[in-house]
C-alpha atoms as a PDB file:
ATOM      1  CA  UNK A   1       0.000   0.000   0.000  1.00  0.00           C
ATOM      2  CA  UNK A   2       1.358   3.600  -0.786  1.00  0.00           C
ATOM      3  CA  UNK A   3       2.115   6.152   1.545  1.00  0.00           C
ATOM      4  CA  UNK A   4      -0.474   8.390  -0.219  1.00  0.00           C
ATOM      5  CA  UNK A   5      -3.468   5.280  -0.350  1.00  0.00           C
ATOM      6  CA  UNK A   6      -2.812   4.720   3.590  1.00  0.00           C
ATOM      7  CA  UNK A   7      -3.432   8.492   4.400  1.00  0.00           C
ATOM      8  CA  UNK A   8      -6.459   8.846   1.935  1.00  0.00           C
ATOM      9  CA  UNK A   9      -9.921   9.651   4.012  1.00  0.00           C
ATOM     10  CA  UNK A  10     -12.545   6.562   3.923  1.00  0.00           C
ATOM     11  CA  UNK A  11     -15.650   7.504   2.858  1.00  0.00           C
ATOM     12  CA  UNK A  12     -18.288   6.469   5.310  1.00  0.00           C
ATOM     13  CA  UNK A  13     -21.393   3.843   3.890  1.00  0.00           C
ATOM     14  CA  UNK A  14     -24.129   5.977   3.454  1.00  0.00           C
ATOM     15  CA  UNK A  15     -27.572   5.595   5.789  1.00  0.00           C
ATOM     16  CA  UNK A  16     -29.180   2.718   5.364  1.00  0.00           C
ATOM     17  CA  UNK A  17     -33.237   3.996   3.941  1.00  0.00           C
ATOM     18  CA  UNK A  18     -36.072   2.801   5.923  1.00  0.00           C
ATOM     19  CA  UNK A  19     -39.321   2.226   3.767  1.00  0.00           C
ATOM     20  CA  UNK A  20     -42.033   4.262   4.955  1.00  0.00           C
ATOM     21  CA  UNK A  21     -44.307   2.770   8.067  1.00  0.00           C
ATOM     22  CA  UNK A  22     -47.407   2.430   6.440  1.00  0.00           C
ATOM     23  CA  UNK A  23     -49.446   1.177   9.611  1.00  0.00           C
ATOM     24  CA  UNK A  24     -51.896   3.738  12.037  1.00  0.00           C
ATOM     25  CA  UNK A  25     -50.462   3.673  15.488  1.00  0.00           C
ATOM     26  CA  UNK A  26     -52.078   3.906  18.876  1.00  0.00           C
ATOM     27  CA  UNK A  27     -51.696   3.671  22.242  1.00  0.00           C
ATOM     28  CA  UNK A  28     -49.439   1.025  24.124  1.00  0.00           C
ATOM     29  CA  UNK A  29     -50.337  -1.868  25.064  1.00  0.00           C
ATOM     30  CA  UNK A  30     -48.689  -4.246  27.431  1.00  0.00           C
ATOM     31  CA  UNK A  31     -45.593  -1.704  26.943  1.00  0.00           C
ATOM     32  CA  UNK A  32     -45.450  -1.842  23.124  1.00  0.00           C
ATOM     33  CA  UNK A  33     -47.239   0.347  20.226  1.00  0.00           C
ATOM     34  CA  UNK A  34     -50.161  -1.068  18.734  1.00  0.00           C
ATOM     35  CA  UNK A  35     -49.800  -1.238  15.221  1.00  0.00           C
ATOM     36  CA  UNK A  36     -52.787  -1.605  12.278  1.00  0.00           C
ATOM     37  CA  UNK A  37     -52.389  -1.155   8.289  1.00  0.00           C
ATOM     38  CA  UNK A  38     -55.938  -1.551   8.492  1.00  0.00           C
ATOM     39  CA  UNK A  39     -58.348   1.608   8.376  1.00  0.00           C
ATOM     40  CA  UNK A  40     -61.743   2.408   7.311  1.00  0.00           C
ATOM     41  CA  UNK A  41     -62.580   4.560   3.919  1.00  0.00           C
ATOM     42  CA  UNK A  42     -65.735   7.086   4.057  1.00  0.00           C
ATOM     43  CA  UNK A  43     -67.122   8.252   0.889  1.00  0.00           C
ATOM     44  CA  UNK A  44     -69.955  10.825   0.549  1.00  0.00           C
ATOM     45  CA  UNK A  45     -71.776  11.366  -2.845  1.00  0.00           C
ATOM     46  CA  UNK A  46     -75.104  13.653  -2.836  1.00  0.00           C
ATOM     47  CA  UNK A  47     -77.512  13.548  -5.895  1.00  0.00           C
ATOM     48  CA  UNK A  48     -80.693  15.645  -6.931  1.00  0.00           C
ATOM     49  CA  UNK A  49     -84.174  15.413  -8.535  1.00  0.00           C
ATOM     50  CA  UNK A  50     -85.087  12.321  -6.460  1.00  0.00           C
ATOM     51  CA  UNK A  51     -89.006  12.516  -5.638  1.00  0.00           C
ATOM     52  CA  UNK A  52     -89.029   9.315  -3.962  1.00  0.00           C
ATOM     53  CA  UNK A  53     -85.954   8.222  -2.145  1.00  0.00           C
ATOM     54  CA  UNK A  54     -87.640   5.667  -0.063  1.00  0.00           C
ATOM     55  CA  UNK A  55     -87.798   3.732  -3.557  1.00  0.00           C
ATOM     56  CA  UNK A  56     -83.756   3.459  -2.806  1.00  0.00           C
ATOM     57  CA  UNK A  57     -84.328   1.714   0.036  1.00  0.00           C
ATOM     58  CA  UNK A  58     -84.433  -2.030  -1.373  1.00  0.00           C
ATOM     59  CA  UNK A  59     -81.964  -1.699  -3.409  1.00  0.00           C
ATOM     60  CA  UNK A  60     -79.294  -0.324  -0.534  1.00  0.00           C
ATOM     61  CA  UNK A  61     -80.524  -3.021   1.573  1.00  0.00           C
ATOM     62  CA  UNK A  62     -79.389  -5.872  -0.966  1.00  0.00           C
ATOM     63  CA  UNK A  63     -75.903  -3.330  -1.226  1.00  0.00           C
ATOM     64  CA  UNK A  64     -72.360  -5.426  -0.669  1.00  0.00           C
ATOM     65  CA  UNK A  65     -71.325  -2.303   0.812  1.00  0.00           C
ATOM     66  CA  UNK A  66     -72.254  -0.647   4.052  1.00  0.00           C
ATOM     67  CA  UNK A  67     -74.589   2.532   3.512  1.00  0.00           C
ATOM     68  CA  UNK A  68     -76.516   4.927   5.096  1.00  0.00           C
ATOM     69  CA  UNK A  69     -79.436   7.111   3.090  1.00  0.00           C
ATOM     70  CA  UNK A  70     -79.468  10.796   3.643  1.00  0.00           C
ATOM     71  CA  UNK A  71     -82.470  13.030   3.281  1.00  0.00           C
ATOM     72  CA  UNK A  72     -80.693  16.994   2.684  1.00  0.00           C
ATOM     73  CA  UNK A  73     -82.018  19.473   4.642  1.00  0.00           C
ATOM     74  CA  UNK A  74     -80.950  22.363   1.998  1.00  0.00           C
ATOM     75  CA  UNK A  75     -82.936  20.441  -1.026  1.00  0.00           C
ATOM     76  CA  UNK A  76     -86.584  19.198  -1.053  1.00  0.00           C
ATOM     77  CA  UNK A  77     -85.337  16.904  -3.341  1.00  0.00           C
ATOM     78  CA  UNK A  78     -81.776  15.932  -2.568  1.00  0.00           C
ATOM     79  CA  UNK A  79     -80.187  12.784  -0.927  1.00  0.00           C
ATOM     80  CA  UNK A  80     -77.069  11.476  -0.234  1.00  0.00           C
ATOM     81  CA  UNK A  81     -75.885   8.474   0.432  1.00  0.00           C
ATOM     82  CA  UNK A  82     -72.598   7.583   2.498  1.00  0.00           C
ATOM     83  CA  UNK A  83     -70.636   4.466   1.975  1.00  0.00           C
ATOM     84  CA  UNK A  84     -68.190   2.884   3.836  1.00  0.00           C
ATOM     85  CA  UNK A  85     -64.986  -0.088   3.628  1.00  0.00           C
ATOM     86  CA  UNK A  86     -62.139  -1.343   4.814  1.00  0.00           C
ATOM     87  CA  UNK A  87     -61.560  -2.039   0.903  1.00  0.00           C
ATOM     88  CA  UNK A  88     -60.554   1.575  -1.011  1.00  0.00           C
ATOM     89  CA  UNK A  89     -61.400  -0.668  -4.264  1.00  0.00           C
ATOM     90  CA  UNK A  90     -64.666  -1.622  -3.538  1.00  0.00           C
ATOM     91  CA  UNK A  91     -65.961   2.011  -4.053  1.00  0.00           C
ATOM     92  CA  UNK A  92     -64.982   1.202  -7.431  1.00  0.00           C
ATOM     93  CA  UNK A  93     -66.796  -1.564  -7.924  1.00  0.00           C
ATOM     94  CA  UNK A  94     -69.324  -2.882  -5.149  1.00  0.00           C
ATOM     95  CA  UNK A  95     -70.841   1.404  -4.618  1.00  0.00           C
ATOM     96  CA  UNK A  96     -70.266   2.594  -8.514  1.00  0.00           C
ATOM     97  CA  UNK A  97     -72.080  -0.936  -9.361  1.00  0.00           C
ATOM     98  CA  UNK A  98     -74.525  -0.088  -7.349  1.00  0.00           C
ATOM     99  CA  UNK A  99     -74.840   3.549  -8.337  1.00  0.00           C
ATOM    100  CA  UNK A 100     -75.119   2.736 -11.789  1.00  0.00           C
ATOM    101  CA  UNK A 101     -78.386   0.880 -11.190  1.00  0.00           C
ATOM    102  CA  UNK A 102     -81.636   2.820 -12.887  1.00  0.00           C
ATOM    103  CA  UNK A 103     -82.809   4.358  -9.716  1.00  0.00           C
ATOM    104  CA  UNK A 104     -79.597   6.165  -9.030  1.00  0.00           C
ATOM    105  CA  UNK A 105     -78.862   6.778 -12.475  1.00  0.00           C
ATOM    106  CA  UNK A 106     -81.368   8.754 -13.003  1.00  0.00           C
ATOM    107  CA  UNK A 107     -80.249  11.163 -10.071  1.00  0.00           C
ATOM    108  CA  UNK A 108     -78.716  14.463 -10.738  1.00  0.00           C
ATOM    109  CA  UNK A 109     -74.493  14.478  -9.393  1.00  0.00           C
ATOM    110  CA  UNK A 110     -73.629  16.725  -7.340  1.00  0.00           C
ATOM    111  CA  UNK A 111     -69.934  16.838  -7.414  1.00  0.00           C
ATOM    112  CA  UNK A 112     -69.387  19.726  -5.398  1.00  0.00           C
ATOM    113  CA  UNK A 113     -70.614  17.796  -2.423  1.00  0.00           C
ATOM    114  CA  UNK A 114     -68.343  14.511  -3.069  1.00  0.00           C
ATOM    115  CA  UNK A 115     -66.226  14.205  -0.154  1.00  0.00           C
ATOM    116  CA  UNK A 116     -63.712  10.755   0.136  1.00  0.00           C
ATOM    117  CA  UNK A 117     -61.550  10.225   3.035  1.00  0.00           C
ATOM    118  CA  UNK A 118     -59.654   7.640   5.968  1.00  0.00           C
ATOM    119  CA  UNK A 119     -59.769   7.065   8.987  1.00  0.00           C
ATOM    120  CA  UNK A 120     -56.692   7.782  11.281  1.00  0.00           C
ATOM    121  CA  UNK A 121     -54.774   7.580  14.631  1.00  0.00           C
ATOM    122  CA  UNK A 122     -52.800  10.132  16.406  1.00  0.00           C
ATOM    123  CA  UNK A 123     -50.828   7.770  18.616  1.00  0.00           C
ATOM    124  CA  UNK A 124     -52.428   7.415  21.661  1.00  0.00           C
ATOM    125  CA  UNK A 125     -55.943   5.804  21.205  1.00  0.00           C
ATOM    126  CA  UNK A 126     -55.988   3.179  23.576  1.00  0.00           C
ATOM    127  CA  UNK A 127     -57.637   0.856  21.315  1.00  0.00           C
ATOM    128  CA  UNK A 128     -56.338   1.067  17.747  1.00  0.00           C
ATOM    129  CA  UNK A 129     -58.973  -1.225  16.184  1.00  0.00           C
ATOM    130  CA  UNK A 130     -61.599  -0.057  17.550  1.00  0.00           C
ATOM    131  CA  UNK A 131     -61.118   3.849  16.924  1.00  0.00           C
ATOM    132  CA  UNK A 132     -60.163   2.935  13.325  1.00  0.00           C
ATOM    133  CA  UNK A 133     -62.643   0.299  12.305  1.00  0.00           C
ATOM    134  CA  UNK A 134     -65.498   0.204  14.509  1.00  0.00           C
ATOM    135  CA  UNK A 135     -66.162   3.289  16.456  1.00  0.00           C
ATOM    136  CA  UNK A 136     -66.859   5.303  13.141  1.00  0.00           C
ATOM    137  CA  UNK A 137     -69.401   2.515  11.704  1.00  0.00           C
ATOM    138  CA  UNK A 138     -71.232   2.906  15.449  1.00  0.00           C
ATOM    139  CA  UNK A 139     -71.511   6.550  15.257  1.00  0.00           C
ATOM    140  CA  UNK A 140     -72.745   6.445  11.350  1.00  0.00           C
ATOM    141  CA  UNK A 141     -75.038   3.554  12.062  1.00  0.00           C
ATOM    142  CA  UNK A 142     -76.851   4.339  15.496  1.00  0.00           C
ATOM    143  CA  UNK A 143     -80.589   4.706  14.267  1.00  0.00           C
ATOM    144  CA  UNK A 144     -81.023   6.969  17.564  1.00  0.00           C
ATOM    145  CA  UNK A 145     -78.256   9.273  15.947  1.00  0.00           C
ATOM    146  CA  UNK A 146     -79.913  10.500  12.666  1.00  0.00           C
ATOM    147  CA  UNK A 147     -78.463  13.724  12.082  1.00  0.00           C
ATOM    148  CA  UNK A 148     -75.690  14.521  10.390  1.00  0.00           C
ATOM    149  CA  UNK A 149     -73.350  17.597   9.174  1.00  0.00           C
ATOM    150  CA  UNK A 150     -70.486  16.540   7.194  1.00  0.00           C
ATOM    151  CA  UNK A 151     -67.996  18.916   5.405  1.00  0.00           C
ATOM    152  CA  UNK A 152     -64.291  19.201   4.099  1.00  0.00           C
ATOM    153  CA  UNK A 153     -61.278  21.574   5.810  1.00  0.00           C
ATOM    154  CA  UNK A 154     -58.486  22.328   4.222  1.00  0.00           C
ATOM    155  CA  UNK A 155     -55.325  23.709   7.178  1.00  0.00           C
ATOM    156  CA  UNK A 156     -52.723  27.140   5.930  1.00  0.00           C
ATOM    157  CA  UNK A 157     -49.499  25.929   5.641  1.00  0.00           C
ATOM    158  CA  UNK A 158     -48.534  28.170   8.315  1.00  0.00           C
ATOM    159  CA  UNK A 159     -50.071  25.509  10.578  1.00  0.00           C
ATOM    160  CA  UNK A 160     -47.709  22.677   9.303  1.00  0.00           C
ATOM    161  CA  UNK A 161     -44.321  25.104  10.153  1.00  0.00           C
ATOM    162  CA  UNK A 162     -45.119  25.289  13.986  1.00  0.00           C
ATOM    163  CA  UNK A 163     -43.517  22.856  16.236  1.00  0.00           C
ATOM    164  CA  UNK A 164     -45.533  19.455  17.741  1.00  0.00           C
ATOM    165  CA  UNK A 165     -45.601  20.763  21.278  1.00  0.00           C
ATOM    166  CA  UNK A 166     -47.289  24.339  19.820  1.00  0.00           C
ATOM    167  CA  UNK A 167     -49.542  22.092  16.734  1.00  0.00           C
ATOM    168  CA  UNK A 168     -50.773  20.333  20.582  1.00  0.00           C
ATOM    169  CA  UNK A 169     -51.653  22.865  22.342  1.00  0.00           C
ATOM    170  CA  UNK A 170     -53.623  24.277  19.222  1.00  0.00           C
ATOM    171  CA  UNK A 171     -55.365  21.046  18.933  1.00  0.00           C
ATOM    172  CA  UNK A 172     -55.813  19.918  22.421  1.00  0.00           C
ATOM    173  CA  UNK A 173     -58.381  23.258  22.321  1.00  0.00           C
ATOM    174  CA  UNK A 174     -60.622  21.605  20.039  1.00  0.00           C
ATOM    175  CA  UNK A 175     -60.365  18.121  21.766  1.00  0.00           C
ATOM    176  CA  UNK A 176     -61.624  19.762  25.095  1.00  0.00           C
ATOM    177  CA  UNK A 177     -65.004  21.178  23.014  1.00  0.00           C
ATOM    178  CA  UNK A 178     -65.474  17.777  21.520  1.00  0.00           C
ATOM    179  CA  UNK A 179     -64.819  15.833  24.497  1.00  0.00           C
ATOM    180  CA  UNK A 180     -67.401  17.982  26.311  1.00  0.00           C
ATOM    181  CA  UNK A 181     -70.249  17.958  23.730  1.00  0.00           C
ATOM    182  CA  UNK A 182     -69.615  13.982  23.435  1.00  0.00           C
ATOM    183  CA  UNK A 183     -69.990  13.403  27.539  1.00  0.00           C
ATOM    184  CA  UNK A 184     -73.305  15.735  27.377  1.00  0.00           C
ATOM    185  CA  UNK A 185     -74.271  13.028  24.639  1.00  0.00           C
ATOM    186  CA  UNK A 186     -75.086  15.902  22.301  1.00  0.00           C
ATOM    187  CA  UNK A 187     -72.557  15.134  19.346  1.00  0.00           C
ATOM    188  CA  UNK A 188     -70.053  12.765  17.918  1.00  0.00           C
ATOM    189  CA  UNK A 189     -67.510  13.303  14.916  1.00  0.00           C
ATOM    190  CA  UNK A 190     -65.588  11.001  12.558  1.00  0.00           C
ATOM    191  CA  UNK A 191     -62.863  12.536  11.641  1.00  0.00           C
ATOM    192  CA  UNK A 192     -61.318  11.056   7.930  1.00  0.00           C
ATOM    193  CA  UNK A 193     -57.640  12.649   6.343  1.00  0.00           C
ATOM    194  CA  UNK A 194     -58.221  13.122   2.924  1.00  0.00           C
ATOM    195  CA  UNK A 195     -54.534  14.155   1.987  1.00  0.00           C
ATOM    196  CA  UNK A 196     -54.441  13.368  -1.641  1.00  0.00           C
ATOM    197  CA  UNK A 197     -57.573  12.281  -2.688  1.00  0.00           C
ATOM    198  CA  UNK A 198     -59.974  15.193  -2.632  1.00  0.00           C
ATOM    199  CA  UNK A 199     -59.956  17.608  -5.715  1.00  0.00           C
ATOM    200  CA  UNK A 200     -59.932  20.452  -4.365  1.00  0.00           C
ATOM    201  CA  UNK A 201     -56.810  19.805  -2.125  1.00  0.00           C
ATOM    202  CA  UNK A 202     -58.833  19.904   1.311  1.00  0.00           C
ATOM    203  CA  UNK A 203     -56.975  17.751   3.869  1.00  0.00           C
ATOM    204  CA  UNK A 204     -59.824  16.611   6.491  1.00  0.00           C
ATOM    205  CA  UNK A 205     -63.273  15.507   5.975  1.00  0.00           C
ATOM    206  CA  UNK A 206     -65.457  15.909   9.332  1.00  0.00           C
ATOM    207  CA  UNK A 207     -68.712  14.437  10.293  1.00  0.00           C
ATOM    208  CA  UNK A 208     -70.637  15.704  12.885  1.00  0.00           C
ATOM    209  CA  UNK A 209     -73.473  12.947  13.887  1.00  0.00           C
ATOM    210  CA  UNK A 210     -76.147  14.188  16.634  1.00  0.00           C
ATOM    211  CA  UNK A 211     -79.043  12.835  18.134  1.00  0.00           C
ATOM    212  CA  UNK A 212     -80.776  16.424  17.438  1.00  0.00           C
ATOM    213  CA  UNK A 213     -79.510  19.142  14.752  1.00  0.00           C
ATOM    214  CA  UNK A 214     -79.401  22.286  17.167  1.00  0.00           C
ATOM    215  CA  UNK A 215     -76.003  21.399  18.851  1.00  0.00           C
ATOM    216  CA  UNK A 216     -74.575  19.975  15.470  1.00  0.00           C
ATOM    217  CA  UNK A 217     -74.580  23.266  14.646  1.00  0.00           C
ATOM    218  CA  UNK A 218     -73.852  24.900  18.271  1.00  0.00           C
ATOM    219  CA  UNK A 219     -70.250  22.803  17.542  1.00  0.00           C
ATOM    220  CA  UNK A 220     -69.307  24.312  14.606  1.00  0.00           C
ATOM    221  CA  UNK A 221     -70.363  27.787  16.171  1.00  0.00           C
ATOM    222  CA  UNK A 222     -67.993  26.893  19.602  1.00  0.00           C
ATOM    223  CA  UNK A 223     -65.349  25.590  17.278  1.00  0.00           C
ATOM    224  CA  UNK A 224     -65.147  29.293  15.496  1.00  0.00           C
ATOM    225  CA  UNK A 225     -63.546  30.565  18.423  1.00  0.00           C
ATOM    226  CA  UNK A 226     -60.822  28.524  19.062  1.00  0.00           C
ATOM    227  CA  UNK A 227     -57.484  29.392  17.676  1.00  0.00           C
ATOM    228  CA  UNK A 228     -56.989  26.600  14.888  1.00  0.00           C
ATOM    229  CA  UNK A 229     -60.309  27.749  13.297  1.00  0.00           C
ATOM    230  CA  UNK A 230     -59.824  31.385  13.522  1.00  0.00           C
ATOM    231  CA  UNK A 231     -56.366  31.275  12.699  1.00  0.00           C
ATOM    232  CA  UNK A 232     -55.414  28.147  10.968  1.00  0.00           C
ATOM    233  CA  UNK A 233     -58.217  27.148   9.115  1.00  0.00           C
ATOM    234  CA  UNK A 234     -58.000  28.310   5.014  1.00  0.00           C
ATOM    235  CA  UNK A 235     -61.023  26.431   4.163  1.00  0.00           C
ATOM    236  CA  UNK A 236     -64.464  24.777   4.946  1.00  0.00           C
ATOM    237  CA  UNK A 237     -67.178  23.345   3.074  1.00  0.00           C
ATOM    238  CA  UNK A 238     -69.130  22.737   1.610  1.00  0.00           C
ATOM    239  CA  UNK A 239     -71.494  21.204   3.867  1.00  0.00           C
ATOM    240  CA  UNK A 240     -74.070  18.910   3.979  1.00  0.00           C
ATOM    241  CA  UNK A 241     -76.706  18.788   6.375  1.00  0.00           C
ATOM    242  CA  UNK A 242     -78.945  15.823   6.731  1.00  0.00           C
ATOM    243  CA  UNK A 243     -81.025  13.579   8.499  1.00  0.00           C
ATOM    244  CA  UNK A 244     -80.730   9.519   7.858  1.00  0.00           C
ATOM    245  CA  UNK A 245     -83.722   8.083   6.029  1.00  0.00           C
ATOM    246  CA  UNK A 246     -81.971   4.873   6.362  1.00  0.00           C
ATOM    247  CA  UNK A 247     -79.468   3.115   7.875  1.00  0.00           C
ATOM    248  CA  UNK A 248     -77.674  -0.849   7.459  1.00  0.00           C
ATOM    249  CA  UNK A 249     -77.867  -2.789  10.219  1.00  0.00           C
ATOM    250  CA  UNK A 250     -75.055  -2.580  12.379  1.00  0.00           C
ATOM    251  CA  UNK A 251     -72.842  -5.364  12.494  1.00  0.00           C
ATOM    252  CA  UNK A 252     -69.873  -6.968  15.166  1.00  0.00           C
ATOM    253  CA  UNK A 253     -69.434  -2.983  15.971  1.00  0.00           C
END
């Protein structure tokens, strides 16, 4: 070896890349994480010009896809209907086959009101599968829970600069107003990212599922105040306001 070769620097091996962790995780358990690559897909379509949407009925009840049939509060003669899977393809395929059946065909789309998201975890649910998979379908599917407002929000960026302890704070305000309206038993929310898969760039869709429609709306009114909304938010709506006309049975929830 040469005087010059022994001297020459070595060139460390460069960082090994981890692939991304695709999987929700919650609280621990028994001292570890738990971990789930399992979550539950939301999709809201509304429609016009339907007279008779108890005529929907039968064919949502023979549906290979969880539904619920909403009557809309804003349009004598608007519905919508909310679908739900574990399976992203199956809105695809099971819901667009059964949208494409006569009675929903002949509905007027209304885009503008298409909202598609997932559900998530923010690392300290204390049970993962249940906050991902089955507390959602409960809160969608309780027949003493009818009403519903569901709409988009899209964050500022200026949100996504601050630091976690300062994004916790922010959010641990709204957590306290939802907390307190769910213990009254006066509303619940699913709450559904939608990073990437809403046109119009919004990142979270959020339904708001009540027993009556007054403090539905009382939430959004609280939630005004706090500093996220007033200050963070670039973006809601639109919404849709609705009462269920029908619901599927609910099932090992």
């Amino acid at each position: 070896m040469t005087e010059h070769a022994a001297h020459a620097p070595q060139h460390a091996a460069p960082p090994k890349k981890e692939a991304p962790d695709m999987r929700e995780r919650g609280g621990l358990k028994d001292g570890q994480p738990q971990l789930l690559d399992t979550r539950l897909f939301m999709q809201l379509l509304a429609f016009g010009d339907c007279k008779d949407p108890w005529s929907l009925v039968q064919y949502l009840e023979q549906a290979e896809i969880e539904t619920v049939l909403y009557g809309d509060l804003n349009d004598p003669y608007g519905i919508a209907i909310l679908a739900m899977s574990e399976d992203e393809g199956s809105f695809l395929t099971k819901f667009r086959s059964l949208l494409n059946l006569e009675p929903f065909a002949a509905l007027r789309f209304k885009p503008e009101l298409a909202m598609f998201g997932r559900t998530y975890a923010l690392g300290h649910e204390p049970v993962l599968e249940d906050w991902l998979l089955k507390k959602p379908r409960r809160n969608v599917l309780d027949r003493a829970w009818p009403w519903a407002v569901w709409y988009p929000l899209r964050r500022k960026g200026e949100f996504s600069a601050l630091s976690a302890d300062e994004q916790k704070i922010i959010l641990r305000e709204h957590g306290t107003i939802g907390h307190a309206y769910g213990e009254a038993g006066l509303a619940r929310d699913v709450r559904l990212a939608c990073h990437g898969l809403d046109k119009s760039d919004n990142d979270f869709v959020i339904g708001l599922i009540g027993k009556r429609l007054h403090p539905l709306s009382a939430v959004v009114e609280t939630m005004r105040k706090t500093v996220q909304t007033s200050r963070y938010i670039q973006q809601m709506g639109p919404f849709f306001v609705g009462k269920a006309l029908w619901q599927a049975p609910l099932k090992g929830a």
